[in-house]
PDB file of N, CA and C in Angstrom:
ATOM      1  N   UNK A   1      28.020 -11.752  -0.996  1.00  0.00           N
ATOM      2  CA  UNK A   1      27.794 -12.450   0.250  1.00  0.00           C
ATOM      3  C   UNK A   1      28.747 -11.988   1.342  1.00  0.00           C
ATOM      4  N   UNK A   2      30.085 -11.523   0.973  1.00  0.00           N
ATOM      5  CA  UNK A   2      30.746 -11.068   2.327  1.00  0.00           C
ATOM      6  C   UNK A   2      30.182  -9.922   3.183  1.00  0.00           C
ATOM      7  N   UNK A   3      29.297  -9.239   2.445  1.00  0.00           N
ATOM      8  CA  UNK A   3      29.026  -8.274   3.337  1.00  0.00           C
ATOM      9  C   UNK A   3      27.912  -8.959   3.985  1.00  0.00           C
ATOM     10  N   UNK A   4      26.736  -9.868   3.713  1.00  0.00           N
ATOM     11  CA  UNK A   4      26.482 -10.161   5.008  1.00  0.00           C
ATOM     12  C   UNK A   4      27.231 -11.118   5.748  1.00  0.00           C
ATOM     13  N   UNK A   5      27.992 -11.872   5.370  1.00  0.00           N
ATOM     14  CA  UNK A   5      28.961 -12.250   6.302  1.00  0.00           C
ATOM     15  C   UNK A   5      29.563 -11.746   7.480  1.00  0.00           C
ATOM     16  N   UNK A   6      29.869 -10.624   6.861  1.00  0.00           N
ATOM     17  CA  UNK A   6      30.373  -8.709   7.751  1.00  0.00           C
ATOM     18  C   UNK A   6      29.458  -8.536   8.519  1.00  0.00           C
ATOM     19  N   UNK A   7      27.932  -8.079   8.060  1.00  0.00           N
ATOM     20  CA  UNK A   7      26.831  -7.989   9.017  1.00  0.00           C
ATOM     21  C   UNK A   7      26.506  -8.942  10.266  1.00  0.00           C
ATOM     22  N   UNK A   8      26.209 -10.290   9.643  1.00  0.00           N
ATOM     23  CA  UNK A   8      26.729 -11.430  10.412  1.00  0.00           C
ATOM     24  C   UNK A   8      27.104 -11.134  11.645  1.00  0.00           C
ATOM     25  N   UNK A   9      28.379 -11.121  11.723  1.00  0.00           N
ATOM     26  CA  UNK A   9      29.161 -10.919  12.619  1.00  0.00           C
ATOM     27  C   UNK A   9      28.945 -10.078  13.724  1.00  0.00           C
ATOM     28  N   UNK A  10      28.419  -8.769  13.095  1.00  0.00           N
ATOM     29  CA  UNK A  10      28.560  -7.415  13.632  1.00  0.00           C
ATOM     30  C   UNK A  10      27.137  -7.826  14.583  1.00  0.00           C
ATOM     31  N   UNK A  11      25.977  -8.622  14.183  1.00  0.00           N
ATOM     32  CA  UNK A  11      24.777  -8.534  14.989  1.00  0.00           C
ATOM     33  C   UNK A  11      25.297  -9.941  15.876  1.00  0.00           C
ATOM     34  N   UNK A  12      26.134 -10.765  15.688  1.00  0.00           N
ATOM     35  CA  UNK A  12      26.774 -11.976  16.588  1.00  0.00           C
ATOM     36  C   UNK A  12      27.309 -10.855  17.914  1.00  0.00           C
ATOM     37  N   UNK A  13      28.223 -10.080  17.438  1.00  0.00           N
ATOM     38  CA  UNK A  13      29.004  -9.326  18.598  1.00  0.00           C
ATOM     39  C   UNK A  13      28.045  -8.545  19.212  1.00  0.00           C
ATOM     40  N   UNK A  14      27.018  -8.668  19.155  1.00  0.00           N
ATOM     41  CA  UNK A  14      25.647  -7.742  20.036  1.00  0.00           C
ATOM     42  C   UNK A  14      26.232  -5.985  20.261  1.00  0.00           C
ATOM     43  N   UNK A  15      27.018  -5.884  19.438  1.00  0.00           N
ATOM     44  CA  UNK A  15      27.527  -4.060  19.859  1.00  0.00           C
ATOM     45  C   UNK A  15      27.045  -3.386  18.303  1.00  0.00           C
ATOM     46  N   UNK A  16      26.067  -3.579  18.124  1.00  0.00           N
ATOM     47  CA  UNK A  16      25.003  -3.308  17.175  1.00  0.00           C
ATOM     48  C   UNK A  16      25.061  -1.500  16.929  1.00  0.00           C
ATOM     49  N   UNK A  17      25.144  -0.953  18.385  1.00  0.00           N
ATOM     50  CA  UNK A  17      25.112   0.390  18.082  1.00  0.00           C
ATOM     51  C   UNK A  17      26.610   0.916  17.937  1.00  0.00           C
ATOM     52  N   UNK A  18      27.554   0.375  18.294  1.00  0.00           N
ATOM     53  CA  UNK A  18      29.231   0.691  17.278  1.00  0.00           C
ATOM     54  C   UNK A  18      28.927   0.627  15.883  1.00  0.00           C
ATOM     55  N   UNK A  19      28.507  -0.037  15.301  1.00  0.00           N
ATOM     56  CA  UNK A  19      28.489  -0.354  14.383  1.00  0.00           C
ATOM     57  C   UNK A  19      27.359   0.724  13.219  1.00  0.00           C
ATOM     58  N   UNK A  20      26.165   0.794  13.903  1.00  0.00           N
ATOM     59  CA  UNK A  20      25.048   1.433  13.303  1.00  0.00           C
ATOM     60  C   UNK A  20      25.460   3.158  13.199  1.00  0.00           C
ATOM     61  N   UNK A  21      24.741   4.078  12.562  1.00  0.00           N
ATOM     62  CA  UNK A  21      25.184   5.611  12.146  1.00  0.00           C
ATOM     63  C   UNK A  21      24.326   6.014  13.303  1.00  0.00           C
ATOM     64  N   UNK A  22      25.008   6.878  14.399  1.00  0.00           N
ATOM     65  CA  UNK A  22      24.174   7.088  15.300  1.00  0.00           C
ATOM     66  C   UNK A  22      22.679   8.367  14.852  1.00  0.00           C
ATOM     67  N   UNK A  23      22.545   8.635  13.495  1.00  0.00           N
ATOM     68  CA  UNK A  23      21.757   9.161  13.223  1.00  0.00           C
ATOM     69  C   UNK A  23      20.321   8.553  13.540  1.00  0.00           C
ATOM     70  N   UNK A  24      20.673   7.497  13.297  1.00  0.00           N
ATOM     71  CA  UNK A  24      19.712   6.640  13.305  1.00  0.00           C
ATOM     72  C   UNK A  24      18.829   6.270  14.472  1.00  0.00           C
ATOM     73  N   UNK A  25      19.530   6.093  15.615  1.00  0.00           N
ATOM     74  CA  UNK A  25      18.969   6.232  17.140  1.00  0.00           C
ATOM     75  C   UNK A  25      17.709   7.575  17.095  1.00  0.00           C
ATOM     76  N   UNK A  26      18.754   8.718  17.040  1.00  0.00           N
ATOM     77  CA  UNK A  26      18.238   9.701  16.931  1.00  0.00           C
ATOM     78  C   UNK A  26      16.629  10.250  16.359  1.00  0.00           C
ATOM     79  N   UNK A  27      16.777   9.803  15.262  1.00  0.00           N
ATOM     80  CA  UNK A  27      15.974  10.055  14.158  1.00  0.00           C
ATOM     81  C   UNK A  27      14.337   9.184  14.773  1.00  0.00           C
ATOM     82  N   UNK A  28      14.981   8.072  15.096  1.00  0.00           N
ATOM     83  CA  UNK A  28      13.698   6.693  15.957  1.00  0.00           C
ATOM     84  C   UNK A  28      12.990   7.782  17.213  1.00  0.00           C
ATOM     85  N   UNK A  29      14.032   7.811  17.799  1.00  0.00           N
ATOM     86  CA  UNK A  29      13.489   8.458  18.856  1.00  0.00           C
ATOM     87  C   UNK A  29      12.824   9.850  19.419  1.00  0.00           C
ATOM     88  N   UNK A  30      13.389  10.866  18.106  1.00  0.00           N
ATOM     89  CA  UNK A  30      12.367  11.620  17.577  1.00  0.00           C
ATOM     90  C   UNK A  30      11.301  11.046  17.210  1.00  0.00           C
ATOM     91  N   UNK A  31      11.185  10.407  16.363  1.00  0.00           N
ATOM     92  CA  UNK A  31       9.622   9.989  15.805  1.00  0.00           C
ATOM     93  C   UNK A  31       8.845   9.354  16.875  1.00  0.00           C
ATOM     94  N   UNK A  32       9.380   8.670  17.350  1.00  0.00           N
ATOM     95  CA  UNK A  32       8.827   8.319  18.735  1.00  0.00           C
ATOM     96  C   UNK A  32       7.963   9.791  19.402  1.00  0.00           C
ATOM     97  N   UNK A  33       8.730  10.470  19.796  1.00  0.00           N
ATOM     98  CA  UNK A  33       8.454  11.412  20.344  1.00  0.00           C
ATOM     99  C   UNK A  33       7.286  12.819  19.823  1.00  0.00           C
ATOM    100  N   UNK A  34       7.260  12.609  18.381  1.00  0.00           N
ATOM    101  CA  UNK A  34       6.665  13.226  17.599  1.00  0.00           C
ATOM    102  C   UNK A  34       5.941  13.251  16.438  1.00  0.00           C
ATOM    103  N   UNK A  35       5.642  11.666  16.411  1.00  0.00           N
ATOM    104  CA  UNK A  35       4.622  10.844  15.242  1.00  0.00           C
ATOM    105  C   UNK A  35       5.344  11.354  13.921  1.00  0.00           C
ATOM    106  N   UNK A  36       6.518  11.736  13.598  1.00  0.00           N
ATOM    107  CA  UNK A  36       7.139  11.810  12.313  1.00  0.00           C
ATOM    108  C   UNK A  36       7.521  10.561  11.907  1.00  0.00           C
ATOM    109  N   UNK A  37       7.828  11.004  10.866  1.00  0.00           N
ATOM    110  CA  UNK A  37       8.122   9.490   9.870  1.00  0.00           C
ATOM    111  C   UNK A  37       9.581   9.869   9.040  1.00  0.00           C
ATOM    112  N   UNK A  38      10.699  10.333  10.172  1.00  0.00           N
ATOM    113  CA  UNK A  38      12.047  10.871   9.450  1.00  0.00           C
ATOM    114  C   UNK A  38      12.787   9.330   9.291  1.00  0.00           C
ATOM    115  N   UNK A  39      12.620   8.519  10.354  1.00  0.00           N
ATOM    116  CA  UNK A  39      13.456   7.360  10.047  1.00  0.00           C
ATOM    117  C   UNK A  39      13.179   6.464   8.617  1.00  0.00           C
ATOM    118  N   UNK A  40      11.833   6.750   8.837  1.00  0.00           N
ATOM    119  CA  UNK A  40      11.636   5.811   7.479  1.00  0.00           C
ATOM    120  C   UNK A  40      12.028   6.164   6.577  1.00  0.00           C
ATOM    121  N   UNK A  41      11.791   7.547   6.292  1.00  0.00           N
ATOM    122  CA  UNK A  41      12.275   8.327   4.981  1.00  0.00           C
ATOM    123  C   UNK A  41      13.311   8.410   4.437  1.00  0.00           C
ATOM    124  N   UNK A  42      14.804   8.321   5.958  1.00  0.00           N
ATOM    125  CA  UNK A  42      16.192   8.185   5.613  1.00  0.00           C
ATOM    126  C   UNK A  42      15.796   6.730   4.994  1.00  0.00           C
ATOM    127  N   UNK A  43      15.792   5.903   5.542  1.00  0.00           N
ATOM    128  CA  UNK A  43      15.754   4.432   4.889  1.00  0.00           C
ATOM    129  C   UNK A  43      15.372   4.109   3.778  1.00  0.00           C
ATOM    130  N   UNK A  44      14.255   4.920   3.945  1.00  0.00           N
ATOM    131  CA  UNK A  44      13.560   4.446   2.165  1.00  0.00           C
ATOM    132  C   UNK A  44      14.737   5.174   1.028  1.00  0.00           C
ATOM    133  N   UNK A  45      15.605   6.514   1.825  1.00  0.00           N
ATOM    134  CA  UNK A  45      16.330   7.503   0.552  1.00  0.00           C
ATOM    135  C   UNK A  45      17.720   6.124   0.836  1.00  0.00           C
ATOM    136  N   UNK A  46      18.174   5.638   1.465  1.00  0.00           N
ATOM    137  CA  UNK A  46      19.324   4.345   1.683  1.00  0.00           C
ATOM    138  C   UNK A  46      19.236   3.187   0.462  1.00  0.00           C
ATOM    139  N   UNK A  47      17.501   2.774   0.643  1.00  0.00           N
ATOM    140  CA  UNK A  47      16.942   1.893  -0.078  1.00  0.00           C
ATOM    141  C   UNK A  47      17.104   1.958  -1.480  1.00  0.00           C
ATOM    142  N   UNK A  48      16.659   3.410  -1.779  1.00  0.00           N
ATOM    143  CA  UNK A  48      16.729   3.862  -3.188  1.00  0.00           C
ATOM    144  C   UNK A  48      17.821   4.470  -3.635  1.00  0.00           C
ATOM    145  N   UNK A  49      19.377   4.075  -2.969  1.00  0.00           N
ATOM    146  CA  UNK A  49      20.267   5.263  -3.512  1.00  0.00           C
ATOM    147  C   UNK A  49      20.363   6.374  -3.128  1.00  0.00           C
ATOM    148  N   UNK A  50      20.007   6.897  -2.537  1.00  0.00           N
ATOM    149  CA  UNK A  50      19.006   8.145  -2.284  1.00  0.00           C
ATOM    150  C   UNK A  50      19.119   8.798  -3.844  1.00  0.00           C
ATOM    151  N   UNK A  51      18.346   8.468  -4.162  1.00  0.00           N
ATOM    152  CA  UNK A  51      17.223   8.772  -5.471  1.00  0.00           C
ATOM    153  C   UNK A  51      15.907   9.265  -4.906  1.00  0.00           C
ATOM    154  N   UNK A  52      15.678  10.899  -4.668  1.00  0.00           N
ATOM    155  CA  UNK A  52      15.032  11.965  -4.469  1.00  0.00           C
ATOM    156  C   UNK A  52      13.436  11.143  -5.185  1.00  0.00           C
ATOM    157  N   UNK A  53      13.837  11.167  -6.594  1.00  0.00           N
ATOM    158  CA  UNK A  53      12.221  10.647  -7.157  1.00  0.00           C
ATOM    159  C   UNK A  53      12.184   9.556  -7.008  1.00  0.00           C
ATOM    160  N   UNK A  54      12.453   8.602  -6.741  1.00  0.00           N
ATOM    161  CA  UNK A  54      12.656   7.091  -6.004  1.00  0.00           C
ATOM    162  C   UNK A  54      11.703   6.883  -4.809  1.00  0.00           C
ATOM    163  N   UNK A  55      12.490   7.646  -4.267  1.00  0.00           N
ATOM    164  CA  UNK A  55      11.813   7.955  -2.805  1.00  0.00           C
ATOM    165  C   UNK A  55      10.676   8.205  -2.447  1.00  0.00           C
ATOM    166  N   UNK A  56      10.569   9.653  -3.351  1.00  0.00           N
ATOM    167  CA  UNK A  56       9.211  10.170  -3.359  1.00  0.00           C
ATOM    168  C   UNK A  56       7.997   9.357  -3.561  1.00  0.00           C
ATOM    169  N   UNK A  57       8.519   8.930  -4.825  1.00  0.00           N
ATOM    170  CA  UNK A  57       7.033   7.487  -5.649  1.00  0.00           C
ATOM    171  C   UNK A  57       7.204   6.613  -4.662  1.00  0.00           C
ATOM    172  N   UNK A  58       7.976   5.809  -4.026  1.00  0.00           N
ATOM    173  CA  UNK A  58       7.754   4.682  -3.158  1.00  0.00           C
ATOM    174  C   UNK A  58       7.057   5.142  -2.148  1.00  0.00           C
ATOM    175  N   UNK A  59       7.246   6.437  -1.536  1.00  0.00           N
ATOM    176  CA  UNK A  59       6.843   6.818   0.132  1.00  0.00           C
ATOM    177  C   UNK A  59       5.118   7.710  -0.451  1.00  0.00           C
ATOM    178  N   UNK A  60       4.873   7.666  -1.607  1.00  0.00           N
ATOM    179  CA  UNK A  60       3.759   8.534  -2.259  1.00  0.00           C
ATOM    180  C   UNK A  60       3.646   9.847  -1.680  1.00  0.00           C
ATOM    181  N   UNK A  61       4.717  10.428  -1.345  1.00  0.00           N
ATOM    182  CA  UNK A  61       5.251  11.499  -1.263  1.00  0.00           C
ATOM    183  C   UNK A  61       5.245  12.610  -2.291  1.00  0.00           C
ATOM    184  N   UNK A  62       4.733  13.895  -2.073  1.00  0.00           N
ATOM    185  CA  UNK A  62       5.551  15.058  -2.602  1.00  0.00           C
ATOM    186  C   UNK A  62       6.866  15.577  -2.755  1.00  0.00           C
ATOM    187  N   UNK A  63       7.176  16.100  -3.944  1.00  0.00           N
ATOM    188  CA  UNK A  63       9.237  15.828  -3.528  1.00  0.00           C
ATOM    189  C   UNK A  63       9.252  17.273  -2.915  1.00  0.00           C
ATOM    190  N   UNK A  64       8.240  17.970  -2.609  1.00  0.00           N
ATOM    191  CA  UNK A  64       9.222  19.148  -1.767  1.00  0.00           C
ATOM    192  C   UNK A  64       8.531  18.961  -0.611  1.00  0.00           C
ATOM    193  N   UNK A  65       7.606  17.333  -0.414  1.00  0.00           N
ATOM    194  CA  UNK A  65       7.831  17.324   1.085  1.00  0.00           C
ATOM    195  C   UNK A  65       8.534  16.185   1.113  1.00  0.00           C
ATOM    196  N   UNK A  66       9.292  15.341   0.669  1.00  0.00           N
ATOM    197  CA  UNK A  66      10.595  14.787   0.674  1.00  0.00           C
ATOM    198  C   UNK A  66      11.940  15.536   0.931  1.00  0.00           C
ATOM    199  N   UNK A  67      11.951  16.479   0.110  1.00  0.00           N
ATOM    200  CA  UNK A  67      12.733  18.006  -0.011  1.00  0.00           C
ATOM    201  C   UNK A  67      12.932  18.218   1.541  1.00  0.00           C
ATOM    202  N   UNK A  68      11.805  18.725   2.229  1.00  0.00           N
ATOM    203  CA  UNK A  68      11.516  19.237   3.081  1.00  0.00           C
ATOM    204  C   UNK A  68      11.939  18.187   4.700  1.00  0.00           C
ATOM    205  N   UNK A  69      12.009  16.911   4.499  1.00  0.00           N
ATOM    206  CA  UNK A  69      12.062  16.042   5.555  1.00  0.00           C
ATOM    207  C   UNK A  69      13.358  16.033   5.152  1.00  0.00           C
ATOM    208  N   UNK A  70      13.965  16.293   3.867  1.00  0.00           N
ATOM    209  CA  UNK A  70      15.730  15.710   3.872  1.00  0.00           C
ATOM    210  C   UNK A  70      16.338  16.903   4.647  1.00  0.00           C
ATOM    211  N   UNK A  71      15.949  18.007   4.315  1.00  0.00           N
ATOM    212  CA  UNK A  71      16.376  18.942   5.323  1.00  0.00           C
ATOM    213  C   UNK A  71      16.388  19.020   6.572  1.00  0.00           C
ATOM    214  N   UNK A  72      15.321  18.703   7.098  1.00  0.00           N
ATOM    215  CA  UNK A  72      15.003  17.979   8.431  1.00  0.00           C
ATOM    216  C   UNK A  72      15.900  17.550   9.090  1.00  0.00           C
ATOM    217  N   UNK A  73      15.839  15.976   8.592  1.00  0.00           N
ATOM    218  CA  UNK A  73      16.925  15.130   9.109  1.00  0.00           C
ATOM    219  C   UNK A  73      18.523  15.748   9.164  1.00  0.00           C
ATOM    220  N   UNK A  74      19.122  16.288   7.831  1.00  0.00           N
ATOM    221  CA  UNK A  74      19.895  16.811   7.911  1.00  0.00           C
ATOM    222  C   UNK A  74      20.446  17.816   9.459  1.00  0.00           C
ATOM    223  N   UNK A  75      19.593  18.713   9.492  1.00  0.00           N
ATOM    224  CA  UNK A  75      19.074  20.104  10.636  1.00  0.00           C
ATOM    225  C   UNK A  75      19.325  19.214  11.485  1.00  0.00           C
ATOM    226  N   UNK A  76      18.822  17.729  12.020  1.00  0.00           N
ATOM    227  CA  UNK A  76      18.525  17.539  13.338  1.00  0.00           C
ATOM    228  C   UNK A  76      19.765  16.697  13.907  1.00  0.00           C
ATOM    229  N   UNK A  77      20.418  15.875  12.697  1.00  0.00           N
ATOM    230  CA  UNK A  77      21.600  14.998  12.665  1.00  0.00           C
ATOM    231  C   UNK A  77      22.736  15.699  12.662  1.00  0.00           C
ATOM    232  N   UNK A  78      23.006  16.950  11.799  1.00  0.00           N
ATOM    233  CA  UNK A  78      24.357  17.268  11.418  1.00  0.00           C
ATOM    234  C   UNK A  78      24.628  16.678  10.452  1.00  0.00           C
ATOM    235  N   UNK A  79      24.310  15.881   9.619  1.00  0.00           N
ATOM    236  CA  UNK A  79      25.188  14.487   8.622  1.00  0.00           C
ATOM    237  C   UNK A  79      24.265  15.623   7.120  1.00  0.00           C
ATOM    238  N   UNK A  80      25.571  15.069   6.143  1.00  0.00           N
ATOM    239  CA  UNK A  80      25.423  15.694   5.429  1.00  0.00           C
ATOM    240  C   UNK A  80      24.896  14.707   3.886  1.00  0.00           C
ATOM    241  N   UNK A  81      23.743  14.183   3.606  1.00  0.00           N
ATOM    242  CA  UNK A  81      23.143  13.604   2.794  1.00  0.00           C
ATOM    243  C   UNK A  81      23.610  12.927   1.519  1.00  0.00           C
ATOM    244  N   UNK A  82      24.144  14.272   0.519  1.00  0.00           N
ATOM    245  CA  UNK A  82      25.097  14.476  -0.467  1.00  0.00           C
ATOM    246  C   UNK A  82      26.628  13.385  -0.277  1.00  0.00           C
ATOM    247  N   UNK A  83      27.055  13.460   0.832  1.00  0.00           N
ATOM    248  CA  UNK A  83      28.585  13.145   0.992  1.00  0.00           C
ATOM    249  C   UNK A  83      28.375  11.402   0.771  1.00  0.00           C
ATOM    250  N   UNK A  84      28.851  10.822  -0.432  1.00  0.00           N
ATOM    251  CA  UNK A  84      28.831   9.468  -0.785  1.00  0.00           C
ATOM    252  C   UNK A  84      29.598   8.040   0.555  1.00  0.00           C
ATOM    253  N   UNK A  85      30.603   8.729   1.449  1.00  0.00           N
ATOM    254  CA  UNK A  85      30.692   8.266   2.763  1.00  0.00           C
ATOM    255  C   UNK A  85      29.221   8.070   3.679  1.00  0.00           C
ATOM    256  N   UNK A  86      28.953   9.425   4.028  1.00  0.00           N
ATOM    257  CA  UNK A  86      27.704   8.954   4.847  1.00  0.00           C
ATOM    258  C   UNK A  86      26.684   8.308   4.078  1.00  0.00           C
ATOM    259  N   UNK A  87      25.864   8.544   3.112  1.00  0.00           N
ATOM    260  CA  UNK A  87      25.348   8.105   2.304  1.00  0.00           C
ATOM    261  C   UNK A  87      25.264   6.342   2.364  1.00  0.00           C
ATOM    262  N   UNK A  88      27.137   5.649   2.303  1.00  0.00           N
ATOM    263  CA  UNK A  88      27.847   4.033   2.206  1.00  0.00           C
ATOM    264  C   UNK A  88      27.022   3.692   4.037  1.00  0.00           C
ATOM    265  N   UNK A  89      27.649   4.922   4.486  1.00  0.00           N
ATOM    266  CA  UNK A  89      27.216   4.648   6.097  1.00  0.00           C
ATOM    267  C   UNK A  89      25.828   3.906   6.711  1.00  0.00           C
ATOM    268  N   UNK A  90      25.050   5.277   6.097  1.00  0.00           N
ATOM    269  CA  UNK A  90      23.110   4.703   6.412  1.00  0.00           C
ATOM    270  C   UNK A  90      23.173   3.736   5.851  1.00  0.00           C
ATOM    271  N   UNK A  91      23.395   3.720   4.601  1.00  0.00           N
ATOM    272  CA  UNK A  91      22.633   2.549   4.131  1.00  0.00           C
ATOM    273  C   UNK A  91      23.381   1.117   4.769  1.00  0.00           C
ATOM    274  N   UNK A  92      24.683   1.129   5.054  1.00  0.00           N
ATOM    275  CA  UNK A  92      25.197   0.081   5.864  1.00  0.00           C
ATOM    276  C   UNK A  92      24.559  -0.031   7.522  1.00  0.00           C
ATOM    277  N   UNK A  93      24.020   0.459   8.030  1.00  0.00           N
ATOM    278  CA  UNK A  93      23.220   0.917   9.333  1.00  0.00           C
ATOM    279  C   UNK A  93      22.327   0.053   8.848  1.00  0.00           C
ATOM    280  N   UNK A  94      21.053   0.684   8.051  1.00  0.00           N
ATOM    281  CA  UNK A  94      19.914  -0.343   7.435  1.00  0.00           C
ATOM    282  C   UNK A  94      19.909  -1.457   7.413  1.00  0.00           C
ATOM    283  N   UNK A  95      20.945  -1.800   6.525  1.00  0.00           N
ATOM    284  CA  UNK A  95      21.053  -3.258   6.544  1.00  0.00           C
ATOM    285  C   UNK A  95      21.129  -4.028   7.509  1.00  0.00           C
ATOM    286  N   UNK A  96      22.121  -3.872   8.407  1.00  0.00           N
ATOM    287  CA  UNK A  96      22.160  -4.306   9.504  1.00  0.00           C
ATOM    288  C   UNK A  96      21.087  -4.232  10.582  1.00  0.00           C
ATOM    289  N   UNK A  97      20.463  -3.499  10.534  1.00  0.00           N
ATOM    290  CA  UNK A  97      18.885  -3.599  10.929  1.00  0.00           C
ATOM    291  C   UNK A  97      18.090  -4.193  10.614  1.00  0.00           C
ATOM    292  N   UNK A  98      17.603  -4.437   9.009  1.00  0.00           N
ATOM    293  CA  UNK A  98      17.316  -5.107   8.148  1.00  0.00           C
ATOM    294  C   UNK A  98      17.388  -6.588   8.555  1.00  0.00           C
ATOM    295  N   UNK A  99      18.932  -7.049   9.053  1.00  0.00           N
ATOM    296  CA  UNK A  99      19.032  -8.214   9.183  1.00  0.00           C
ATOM    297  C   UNK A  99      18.990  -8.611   9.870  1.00  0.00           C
ATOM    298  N   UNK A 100      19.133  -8.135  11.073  1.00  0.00           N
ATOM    299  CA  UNK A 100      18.595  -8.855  12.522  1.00  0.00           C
ATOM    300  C   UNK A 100      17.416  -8.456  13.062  1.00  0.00           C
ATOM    301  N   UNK A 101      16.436  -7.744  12.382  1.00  0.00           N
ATOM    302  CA  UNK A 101      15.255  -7.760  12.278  1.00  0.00           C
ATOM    303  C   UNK A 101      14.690  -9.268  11.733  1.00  0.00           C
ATOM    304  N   UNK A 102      15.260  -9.622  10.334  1.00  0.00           N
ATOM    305  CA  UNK A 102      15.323 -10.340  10.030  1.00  0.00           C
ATOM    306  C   UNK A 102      15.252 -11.794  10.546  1.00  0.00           C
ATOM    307  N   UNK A 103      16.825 -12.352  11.488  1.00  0.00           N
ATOM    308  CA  UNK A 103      16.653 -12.977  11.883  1.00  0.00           C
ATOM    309  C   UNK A 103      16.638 -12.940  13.503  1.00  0.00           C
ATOM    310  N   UNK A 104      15.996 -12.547  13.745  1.00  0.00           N
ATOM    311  CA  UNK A 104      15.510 -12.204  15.026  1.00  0.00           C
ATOM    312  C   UNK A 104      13.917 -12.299  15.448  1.00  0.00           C
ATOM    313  N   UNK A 105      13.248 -11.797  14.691  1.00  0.00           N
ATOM    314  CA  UNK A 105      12.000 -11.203  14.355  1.00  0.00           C
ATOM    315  C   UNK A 105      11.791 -10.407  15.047  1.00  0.00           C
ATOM    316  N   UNK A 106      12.066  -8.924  15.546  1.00  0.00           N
ATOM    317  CA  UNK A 106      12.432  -8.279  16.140  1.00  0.00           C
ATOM    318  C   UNK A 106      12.729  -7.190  15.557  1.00  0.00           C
ATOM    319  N   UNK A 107      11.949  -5.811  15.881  1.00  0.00           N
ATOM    320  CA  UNK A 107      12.691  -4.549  15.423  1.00  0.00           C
ATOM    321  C   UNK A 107      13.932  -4.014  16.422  1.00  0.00           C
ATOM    322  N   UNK A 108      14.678  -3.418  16.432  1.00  0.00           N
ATOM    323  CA  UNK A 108      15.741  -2.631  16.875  1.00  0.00           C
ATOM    324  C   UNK A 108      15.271  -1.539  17.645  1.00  0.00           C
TER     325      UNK A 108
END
């Protein structure tokens, strides 16, 4: 529970984007721009650990076009997937999206 406690807070102080991996902006607003589906995909790999076959079966995905979008994102962010920091990061981003989506009813 402390971490949403932590979250909590962080969507109380409305500075939502200090807080969030600015990959994430990024990634939206590409897709925006280009009917891709990279944001979801980071999220869904956040969701699952990033667990590659996780991912794949949930998103009914091919894994070398999972493969292929992790590279992507990678290419377009700079952030490096593998590194168990960024990795703690997204998926702490998510959540916090997650939750004031949540209680908000409201996407980000």
């Amino acid at each position: 529970m402390a971490l949403y406690d932590l979250i909590n807070n962080v969507a109380q102080s409305r500075k939502v984007g200090f807080y969030c991996h600015p990959a994430l902006l990024q990634l939206m607003e590409y897709d925006k721009q280009n009917g891709s589906q990279l944001y979801e995909t980071l999220g869904c790999l956040a969701r699952n650990g990033f667990n590659s076959a996780a991912t794949a079966t949930e998103m009914f995905l091919h894994r070398n076009t999972l493969f292929y979008r992790k590279q992507k994102i990678a290419a377009m962010t700079g952030i490096d997937l593998d590194d168990f920091n960024t990795q703690f990061m997204l998926k702490y981003s998510y959540m916090i999206e997650e939750y004031i989506d949540k209680q908000s009813g409201t996407k980000l």
